[in-house]
C-alpha atoms as a PDB file:
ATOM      1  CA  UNK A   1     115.926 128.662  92.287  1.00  0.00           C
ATOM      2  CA  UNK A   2     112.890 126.155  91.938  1.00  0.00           C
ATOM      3  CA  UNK A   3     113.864 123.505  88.933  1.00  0.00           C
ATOM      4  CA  UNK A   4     113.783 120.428  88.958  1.00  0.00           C
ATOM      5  CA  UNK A   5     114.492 117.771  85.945  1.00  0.00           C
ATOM      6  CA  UNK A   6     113.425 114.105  86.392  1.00  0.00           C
ATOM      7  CA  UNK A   7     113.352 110.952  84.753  1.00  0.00           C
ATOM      8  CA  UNK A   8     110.360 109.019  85.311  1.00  0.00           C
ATOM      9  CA  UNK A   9     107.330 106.389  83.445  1.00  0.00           C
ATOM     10  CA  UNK A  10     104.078 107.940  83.449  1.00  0.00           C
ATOM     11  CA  UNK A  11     102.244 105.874  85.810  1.00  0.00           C
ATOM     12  CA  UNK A  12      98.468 107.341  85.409  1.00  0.00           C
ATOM     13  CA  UNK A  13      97.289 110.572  82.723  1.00  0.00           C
ATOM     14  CA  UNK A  14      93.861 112.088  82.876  1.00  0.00           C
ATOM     15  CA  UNK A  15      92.094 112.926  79.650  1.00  0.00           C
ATOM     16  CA  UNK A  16      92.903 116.614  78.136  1.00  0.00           C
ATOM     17  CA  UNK A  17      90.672 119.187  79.176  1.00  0.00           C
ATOM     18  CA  UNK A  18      90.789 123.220  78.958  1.00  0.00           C
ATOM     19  CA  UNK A  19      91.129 126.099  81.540  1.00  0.00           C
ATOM     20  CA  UNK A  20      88.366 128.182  81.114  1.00  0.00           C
ATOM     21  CA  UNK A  21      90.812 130.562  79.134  1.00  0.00           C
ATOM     22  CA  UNK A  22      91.210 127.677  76.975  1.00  0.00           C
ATOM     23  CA  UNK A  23      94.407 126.557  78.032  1.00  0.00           C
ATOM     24  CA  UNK A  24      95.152 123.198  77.271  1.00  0.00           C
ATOM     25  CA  UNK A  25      95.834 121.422  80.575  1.00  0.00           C
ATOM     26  CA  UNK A  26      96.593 117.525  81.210  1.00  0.00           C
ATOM     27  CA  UNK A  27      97.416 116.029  85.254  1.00  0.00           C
ATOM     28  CA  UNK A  28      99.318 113.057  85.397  1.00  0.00           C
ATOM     29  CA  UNK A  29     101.391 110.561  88.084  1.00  0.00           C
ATOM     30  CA  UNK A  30     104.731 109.476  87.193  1.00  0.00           C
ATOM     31  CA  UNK A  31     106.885 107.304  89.074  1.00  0.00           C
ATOM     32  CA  UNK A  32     110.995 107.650  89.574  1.00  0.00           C
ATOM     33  CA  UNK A  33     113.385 105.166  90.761  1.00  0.00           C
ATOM     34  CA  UNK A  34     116.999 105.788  90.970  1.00  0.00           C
ATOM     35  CA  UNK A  35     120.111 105.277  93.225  1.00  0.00           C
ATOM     36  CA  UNK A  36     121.763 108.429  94.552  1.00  0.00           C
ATOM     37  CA  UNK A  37     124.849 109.394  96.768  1.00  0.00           C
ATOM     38  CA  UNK A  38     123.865 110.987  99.941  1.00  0.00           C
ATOM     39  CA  UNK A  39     126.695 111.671 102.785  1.00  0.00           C
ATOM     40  CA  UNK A  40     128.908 108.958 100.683  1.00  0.00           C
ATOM     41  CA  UNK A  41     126.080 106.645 100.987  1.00  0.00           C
ATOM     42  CA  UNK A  42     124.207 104.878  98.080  1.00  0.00           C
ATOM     43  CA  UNK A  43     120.339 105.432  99.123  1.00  0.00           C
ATOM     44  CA  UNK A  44     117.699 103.626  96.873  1.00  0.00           C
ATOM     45  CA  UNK A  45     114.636 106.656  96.101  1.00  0.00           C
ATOM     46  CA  UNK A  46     111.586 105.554  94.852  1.00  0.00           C
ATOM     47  CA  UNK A  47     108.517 108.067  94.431  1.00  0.00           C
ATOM     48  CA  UNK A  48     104.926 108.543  92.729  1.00  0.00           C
ATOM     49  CA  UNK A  49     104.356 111.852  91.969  1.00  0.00           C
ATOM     50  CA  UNK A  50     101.999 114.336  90.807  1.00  0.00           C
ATOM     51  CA  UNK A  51     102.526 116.464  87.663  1.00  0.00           C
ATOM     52  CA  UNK A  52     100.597 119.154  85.440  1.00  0.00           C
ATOM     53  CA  UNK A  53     101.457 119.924  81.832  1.00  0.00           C
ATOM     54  CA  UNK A  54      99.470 123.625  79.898  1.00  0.00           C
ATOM     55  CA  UNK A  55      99.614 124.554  76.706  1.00  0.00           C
ATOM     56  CA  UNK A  56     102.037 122.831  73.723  1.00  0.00           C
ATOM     57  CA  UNK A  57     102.860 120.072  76.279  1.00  0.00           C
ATOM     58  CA  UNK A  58      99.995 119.277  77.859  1.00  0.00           C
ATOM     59  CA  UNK A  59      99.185 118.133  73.739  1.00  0.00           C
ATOM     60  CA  UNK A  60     102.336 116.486  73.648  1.00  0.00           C
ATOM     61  CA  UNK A  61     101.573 114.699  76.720  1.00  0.00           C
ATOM     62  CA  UNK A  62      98.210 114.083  76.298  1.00  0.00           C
ATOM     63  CA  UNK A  63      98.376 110.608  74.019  1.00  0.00           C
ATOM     64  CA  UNK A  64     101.395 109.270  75.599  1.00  0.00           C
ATOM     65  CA  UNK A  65     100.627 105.613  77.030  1.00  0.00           C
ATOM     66  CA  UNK A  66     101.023 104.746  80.494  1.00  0.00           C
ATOM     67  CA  UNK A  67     104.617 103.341  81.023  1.00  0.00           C
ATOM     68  CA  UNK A  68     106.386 105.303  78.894  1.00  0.00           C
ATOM     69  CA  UNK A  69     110.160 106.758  80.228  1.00  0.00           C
ATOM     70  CA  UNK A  70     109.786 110.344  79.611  1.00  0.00           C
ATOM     71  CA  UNK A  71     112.386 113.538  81.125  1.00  0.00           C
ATOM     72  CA  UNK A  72     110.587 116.272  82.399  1.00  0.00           C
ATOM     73  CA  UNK A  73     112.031 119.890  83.823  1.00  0.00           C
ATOM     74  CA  UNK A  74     109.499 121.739  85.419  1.00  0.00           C
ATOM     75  CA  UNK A  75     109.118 123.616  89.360  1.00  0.00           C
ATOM     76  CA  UNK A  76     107.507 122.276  92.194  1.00  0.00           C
ATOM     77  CA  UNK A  77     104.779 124.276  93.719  1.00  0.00           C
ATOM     78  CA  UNK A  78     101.596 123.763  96.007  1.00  0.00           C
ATOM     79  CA  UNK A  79      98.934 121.697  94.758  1.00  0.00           C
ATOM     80  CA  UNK A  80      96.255 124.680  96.089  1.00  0.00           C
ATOM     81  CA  UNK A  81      96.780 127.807  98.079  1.00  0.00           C
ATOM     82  CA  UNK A  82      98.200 126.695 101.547  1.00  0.00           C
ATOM     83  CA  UNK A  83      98.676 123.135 100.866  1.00  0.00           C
ATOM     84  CA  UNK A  84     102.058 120.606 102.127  1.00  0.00           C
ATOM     85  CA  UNK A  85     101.387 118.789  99.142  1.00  0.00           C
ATOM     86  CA  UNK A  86     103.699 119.540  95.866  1.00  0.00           C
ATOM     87  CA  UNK A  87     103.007 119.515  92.566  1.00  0.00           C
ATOM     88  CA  UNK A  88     105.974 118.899  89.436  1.00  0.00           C
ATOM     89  CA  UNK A  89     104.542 121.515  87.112  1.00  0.00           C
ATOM     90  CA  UNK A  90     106.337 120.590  83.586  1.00  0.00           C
ATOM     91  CA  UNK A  91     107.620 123.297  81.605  1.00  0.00           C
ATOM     92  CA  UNK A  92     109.685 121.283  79.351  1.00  0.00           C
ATOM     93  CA  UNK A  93     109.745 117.494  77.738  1.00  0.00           C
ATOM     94  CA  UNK A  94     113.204 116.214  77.397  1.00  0.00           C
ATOM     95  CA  UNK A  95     114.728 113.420  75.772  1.00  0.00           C
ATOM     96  CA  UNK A  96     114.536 110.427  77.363  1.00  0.00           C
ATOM     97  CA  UNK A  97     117.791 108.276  77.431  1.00  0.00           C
END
């Protein structure tokens, strides 16, 4: 299974644009910071990452300022055909604590 929820601020949001099927579509960087038990260890985990938002919540997304504590749950996939590089693709906006 591919799902991931996470809490994060939106760090950066580019304006709202359309696929050519006139999906509405909005890319964004959010930033996490948590503590987490690995092993029986406490390990700090801080991360930027990228994130894409279509349709209902791309509009939701698309006027929320920079710094704002959102909850996301989404799947990661590749940024383009082939690519290391993984992209949070949000599917649904939670509540944020």
């Amino acid at each position: 299974m591919n799902q991931v929820e996470l809490a994060a601020n939106l760090l950066e949001i580019q304006p709202l644009r359309h696929t050519p099927a006139g999906l509405p579509v909005v890319r964004l960087q959010m930033t996490h910071e948590s503590r987490v038990i690995e092993a029986g260890l406490s390990r700090q985990v801080s991360m930027t990452l990228k994130a894409v938002a279509l349709g209902d919540i791309a509009l939701q997304l698309a006027n929320t300022p920079v710094g704002t504590a959102i909850r996301v749950v989404g799947f990661l996939a590749p940024q383009r055909q082939g690519s290391d590089r993984l992209v949070l693709h949000i599917q649904q906006l939670v509540q944020a604590n």
